[in-house]
C-alpha atoms as a PDB file:
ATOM      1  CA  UNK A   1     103.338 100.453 100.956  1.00  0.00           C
ATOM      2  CA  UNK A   2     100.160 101.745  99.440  1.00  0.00           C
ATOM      3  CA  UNK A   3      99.072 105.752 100.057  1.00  0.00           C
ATOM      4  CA  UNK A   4      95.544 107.350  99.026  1.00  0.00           C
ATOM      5  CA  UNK A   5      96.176 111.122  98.075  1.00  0.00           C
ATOM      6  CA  UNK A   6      93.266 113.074  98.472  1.00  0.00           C
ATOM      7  CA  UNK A   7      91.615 116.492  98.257  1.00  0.00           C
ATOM      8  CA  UNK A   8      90.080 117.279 101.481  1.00  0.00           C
ATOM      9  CA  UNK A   9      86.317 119.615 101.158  1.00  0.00           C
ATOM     10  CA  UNK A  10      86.103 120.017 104.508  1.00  0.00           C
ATOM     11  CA  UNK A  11      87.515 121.477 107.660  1.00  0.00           C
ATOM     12  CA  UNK A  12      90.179 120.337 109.541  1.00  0.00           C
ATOM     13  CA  UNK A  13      87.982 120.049 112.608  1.00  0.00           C
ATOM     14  CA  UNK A  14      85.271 117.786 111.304  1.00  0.00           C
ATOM     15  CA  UNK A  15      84.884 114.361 111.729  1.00  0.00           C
ATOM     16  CA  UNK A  16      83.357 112.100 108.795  1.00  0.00           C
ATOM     17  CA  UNK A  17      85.618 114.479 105.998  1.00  0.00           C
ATOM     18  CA  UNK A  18      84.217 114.820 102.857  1.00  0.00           C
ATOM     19  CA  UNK A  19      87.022 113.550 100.168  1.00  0.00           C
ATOM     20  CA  UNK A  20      87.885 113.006  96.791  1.00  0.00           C
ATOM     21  CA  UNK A  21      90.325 110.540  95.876  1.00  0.00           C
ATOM     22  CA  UNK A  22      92.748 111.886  93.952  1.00  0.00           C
ATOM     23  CA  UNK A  23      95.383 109.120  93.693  1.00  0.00           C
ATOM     24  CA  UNK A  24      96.623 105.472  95.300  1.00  0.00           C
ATOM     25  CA  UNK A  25     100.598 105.404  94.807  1.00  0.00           C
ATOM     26  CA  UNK A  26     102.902 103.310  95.748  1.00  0.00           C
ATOM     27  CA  UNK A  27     106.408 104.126  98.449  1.00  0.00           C
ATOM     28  CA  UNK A  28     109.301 102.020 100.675  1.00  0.00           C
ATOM     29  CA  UNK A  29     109.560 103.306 104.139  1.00  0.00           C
ATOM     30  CA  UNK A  30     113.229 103.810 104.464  1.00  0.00           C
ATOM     31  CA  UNK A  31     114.827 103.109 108.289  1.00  0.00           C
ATOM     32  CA  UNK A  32     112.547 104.880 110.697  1.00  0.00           C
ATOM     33  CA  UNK A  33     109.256 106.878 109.824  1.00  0.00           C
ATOM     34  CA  UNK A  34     107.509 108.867 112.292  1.00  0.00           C
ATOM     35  CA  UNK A  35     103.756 107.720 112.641  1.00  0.00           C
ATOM     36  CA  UNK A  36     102.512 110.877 113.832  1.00  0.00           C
ATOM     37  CA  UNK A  37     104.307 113.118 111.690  1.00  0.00           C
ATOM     38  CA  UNK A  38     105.793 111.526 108.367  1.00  0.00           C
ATOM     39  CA  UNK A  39     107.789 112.291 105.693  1.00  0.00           C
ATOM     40  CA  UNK A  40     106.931 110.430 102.070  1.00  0.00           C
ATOM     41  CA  UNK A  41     109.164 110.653  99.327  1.00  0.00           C
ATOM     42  CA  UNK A  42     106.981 109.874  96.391  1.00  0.00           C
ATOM     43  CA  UNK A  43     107.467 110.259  92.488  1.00  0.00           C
ATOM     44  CA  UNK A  44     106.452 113.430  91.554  1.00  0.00           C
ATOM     45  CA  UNK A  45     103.187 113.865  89.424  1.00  0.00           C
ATOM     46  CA  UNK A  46     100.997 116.740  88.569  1.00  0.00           C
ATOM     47  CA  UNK A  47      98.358 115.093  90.726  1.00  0.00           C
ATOM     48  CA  UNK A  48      99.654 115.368  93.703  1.00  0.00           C
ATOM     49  CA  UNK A  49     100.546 119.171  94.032  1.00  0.00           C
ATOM     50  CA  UNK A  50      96.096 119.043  94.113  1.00  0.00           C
ATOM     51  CA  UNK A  51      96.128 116.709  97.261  1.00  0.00           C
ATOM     52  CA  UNK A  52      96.200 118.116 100.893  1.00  0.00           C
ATOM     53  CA  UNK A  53      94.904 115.521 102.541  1.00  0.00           C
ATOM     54  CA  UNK A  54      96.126 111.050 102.585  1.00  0.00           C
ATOM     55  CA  UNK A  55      95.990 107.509 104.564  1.00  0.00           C
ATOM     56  CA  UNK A  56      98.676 105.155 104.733  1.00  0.00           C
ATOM     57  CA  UNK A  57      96.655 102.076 105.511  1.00  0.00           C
ATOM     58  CA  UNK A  58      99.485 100.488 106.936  1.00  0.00           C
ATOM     59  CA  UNK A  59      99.372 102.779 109.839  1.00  0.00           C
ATOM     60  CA  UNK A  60      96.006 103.020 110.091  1.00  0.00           C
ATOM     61  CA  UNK A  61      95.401 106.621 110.018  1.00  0.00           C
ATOM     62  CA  UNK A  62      94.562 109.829 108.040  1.00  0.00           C
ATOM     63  CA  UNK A  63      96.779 112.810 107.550  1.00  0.00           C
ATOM     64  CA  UNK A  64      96.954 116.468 106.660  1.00  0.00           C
ATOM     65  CA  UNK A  65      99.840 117.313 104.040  1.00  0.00           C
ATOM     66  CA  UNK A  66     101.247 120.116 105.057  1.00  0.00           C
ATOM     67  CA  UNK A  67     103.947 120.914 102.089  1.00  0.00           C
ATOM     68  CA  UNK A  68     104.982 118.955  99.008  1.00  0.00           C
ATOM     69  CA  UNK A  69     108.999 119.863  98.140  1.00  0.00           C
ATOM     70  CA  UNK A  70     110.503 118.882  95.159  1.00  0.00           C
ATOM     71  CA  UNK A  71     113.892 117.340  95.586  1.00  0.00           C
ATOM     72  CA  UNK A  72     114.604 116.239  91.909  1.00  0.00           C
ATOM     73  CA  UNK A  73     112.772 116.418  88.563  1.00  0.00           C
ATOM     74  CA  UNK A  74     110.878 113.109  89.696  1.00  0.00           C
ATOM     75  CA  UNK A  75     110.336 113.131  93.145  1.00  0.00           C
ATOM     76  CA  UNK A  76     109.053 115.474  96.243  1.00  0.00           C
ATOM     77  CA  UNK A  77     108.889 115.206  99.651  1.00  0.00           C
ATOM     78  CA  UNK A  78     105.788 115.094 101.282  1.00  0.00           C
ATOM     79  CA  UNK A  79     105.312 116.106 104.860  1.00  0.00           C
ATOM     80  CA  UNK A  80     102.227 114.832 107.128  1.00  0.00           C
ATOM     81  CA  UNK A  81     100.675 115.164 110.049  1.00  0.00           C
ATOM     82  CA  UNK A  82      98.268 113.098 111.310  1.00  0.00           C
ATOM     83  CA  UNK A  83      94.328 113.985 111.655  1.00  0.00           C
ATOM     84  CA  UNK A  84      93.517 112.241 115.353  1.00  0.00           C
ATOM     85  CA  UNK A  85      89.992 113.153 114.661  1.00  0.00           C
ATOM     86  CA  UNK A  86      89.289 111.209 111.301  1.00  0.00           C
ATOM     87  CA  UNK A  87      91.571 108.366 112.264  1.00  0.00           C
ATOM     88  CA  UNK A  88      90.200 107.829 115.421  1.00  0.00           C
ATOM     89  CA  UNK A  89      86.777 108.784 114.638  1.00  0.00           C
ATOM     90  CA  UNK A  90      85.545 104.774 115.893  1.00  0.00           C
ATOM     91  CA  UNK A  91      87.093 105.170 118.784  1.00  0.00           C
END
């Protein structure tokens, strides 16, 4: 499943953010994964400790990252929340 890391120049509480693509990486969903609130592992890379911001086309929807923890010397966990304003912005 594909996931766009971003930096987020804007506040949380606009709609239309402005972004800057930071990365597109690659992860498996393992069992169940929370829509509204997920938690990534991903391979660790300098690049992502800049992002605070990602979609998950899959799901459809944009999310804050809220903390990036490293659980080994190549991956971290990365824990979302999802922005109901941008993802829902057609609505």
């Amino acid at each position: 499943m594909e996931i766009k890391l971003y930096k987020n120049l804007s506040e949380n509480n606009v709609i239309g953010k402005s972004l800057a693509q930071i990365k597109s990486v690659e992860c498996n969903l393992k069992n169940d994964v929370s829509v509204i609130n997920p938690k990534l592992i991903l391979y660790y890379t300098a690049n992502i400790l800049n992002s605070n911001y990602c979609f998950i086309p899959k799901f459809n929807r944009y999310y804050f990252i809220d903390e990036i923890i490293p659980i080994t010397a190549d991956r971290c966990i990365v824990k979302c929340r999802v922005d109901v304003l941008e993802s829902f912005k057609e609505d």
